[in-house]
Protein backbone atom coordinates (compact mmCIF):
# COMPACT_ATOMS: atom_id res chain seq x y z
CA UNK A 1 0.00 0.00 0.00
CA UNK A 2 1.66 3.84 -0.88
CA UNK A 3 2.16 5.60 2.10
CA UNK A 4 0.21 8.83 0.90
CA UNK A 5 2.02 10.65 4.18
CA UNK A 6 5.27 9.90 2.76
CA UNK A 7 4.82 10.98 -0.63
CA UNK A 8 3.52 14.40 0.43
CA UNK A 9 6.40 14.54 3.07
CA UNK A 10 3.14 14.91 6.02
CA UNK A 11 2.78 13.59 9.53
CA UNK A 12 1.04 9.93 9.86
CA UNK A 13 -1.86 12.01 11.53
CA UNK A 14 -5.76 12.07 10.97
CA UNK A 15 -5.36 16.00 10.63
CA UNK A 16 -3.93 16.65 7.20
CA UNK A 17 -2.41 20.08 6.66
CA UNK A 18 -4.34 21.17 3.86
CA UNK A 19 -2.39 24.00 2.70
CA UNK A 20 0.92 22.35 3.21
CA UNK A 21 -1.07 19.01 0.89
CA UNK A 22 -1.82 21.17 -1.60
CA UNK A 23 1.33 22.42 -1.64
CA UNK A 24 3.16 19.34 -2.46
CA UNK A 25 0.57 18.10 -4.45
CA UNK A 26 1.79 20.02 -7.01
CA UNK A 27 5.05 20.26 -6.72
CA UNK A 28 4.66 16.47 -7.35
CA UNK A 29 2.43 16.99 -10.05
CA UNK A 30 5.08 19.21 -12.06
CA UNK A 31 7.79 16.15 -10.93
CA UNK A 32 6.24 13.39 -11.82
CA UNK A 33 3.91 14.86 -15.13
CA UNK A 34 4.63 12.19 -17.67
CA UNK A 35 5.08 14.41 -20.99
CA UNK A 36 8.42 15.52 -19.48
CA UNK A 37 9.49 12.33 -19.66
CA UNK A 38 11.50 11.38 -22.63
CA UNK A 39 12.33 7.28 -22.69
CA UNK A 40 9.44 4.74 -21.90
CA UNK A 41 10.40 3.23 -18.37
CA UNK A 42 10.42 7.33 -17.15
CA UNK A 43 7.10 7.73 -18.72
CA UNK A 44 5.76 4.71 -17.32
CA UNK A 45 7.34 5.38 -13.98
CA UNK A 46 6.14 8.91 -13.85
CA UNK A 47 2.82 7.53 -14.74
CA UNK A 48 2.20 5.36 -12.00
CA UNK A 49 3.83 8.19 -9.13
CA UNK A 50 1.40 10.92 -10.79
CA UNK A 51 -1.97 8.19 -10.54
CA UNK A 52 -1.05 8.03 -6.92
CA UNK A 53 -0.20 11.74 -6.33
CA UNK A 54 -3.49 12.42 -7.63
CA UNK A 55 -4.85 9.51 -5.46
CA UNK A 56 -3.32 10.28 -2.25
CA UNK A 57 -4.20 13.93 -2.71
CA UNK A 58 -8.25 12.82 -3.35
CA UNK A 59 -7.99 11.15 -0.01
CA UNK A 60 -5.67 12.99 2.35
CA UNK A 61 -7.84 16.00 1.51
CA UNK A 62 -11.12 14.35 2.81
CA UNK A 63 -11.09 13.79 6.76
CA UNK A 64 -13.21 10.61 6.16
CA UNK A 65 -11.09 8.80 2.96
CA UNK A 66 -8.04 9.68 5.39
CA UNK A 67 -9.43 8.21 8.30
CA UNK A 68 -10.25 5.12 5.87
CA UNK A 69 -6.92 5.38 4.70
CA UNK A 70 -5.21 5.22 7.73
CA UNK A 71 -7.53 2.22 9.34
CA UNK A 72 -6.70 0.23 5.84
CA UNK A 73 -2.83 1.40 6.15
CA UNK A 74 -3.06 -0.06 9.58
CA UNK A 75 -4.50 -3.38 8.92
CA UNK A 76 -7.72 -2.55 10.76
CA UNK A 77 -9.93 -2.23 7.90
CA UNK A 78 -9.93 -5.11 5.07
CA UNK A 79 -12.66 -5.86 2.72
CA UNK A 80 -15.33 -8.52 3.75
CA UNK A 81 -14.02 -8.48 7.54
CA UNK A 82 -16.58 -9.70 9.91
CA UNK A 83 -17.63 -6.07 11.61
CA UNK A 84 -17.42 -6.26 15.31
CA UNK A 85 -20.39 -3.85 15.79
CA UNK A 86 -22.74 -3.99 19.25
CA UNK A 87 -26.04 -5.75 19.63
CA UNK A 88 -27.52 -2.72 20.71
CA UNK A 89 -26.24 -0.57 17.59
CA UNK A 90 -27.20 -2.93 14.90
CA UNK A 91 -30.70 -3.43 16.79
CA UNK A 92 -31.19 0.31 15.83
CA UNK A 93 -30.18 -0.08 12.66
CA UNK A 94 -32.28 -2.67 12.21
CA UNK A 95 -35.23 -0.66 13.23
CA UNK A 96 -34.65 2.10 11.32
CA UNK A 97 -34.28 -0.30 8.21
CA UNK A 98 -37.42 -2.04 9.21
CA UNK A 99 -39.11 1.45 8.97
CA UNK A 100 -38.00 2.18 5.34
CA UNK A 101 -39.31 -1.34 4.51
CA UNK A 102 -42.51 -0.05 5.90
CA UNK A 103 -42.44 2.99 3.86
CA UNK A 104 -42.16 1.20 0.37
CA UNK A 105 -45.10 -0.48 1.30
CA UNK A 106 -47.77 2.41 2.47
CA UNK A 107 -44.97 5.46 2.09
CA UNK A 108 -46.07 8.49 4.79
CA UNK A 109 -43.94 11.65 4.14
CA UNK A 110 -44.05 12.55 8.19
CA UNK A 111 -42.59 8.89 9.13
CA UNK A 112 -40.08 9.65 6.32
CA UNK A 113 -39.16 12.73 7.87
CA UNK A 114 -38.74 11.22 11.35
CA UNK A 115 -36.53 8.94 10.16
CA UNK A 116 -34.71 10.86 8.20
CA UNK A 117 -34.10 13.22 11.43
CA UNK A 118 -33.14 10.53 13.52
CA UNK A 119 -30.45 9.07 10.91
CA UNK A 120 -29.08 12.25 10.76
CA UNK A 121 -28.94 12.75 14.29
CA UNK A 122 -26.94 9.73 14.82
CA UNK A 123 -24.36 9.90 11.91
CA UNK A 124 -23.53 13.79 12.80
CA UNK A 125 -22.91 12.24 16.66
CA UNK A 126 -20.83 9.07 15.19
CA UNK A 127 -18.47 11.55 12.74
CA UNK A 128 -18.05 13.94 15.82
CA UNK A 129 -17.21 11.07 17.63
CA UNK A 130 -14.62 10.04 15.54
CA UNK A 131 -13.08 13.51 14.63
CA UNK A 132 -12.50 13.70 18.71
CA UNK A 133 -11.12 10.62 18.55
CA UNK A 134 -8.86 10.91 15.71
CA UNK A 135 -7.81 14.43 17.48
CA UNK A 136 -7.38 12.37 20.52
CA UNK A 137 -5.09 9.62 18.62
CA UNK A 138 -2.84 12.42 17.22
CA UNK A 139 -1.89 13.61 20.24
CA UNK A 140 -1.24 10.64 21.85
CA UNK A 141 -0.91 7.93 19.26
CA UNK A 142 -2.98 5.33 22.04
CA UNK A 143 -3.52 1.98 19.29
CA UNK A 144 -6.88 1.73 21.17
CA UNK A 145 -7.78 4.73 20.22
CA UNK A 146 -7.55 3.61 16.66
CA UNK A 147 -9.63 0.62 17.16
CA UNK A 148 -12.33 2.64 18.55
CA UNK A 149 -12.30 5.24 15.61
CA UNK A 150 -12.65 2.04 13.54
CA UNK A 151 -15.85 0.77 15.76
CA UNK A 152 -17.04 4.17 15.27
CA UNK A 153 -15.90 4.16 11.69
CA UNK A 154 -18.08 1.16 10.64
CA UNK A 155 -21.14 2.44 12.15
CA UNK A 156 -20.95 5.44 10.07
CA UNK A 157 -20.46 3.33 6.75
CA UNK A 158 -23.85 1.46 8.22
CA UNK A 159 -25.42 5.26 8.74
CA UNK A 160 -24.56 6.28 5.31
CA UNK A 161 -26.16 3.57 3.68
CA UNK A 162 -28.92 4.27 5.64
CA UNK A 163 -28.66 7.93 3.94
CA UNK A 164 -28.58 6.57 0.93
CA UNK A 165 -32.07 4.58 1.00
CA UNK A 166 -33.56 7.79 2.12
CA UNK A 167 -32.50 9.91 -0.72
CA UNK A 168 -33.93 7.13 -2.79
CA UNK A 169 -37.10 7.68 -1.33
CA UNK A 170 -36.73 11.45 -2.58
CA UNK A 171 -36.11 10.82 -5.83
CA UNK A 172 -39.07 7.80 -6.49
């Protein structure tokens, strides 16, 4: 995996300096644009460190695709892991799901609405959770710190998707 925080000479931290990001972003882009390479291995070569300047720039510049980043980098986050989540958590989620279910069948606008409030609610309080706790890890660099920003982490992926089947409901 590139180490995005090496390539744009940062600290391994979940606050990115943006200015200082953009910065080197393109100073790399002017190193590594391909055209100013002449033989084929540079082109190819400057190729491949340009795709992931412009990579690691799309995510260091996003608090959430760094925080992803850096749970991935880690080896806390791998595709098709078995998410560690509590009962009580996916009970709500459950219940909330159960209500959209509800709403496809006999759709009320005010139920919608309710939900809709309370799914906010709870994904605004999950990503300030994790911002404190990423601002908390950066200070202190405490490894179970990290493993609750990744708890945290995986109930906002559940809250988005959540999002998502509401903002289907506004465009049906």
């Amino acid at each position: 995996m590139e180490d995005y925080f090496k390539l744009f000479d940062l600290p391994f931290t979940f606050s990115v300096d943006q200015e200082r990001l953009r910065r080197k972003f393109l100073q790399n882009s002017r190193e590594f644009h391909p055209d100013l390479k002449t033989d084929k291995e540079s082109h190819r070569l400057a190729e491949e460190r340009s795709s992931a300047n412009n990579e690691g720039f799309r995510v260091l510049k996003d608090f959430f695709e760094t925080t992803a980043y850096i749970l991935k980098f880690k080896g806390l986050l791998t595709e098709g892991e078995k998410e560690n989540i509590a009962p009580e958590f996916l009970a709500e989620m459950m219940e909330i799901n159960e209500g959209l279910m509800e709403l496809e069948m006999d759709f009320n606008q005010a139920a919608l609405e309710r939900i809709r409030k309370q799914s906010t609610e709870r994904r605004e309080a999950t990503e300030q959770s994790i911002r404190a706790m990423a601002a908390e890890y950066d200070k202190t660099q405490d490894e179970r710190v990290i493993e609750e920003i990744k708890t945290e982490f995986l109930k906002r992926k559940y809250l988005l998707r959540i999002k998502d089947s509401i903002d289907k409901f506004a465009t049906s």
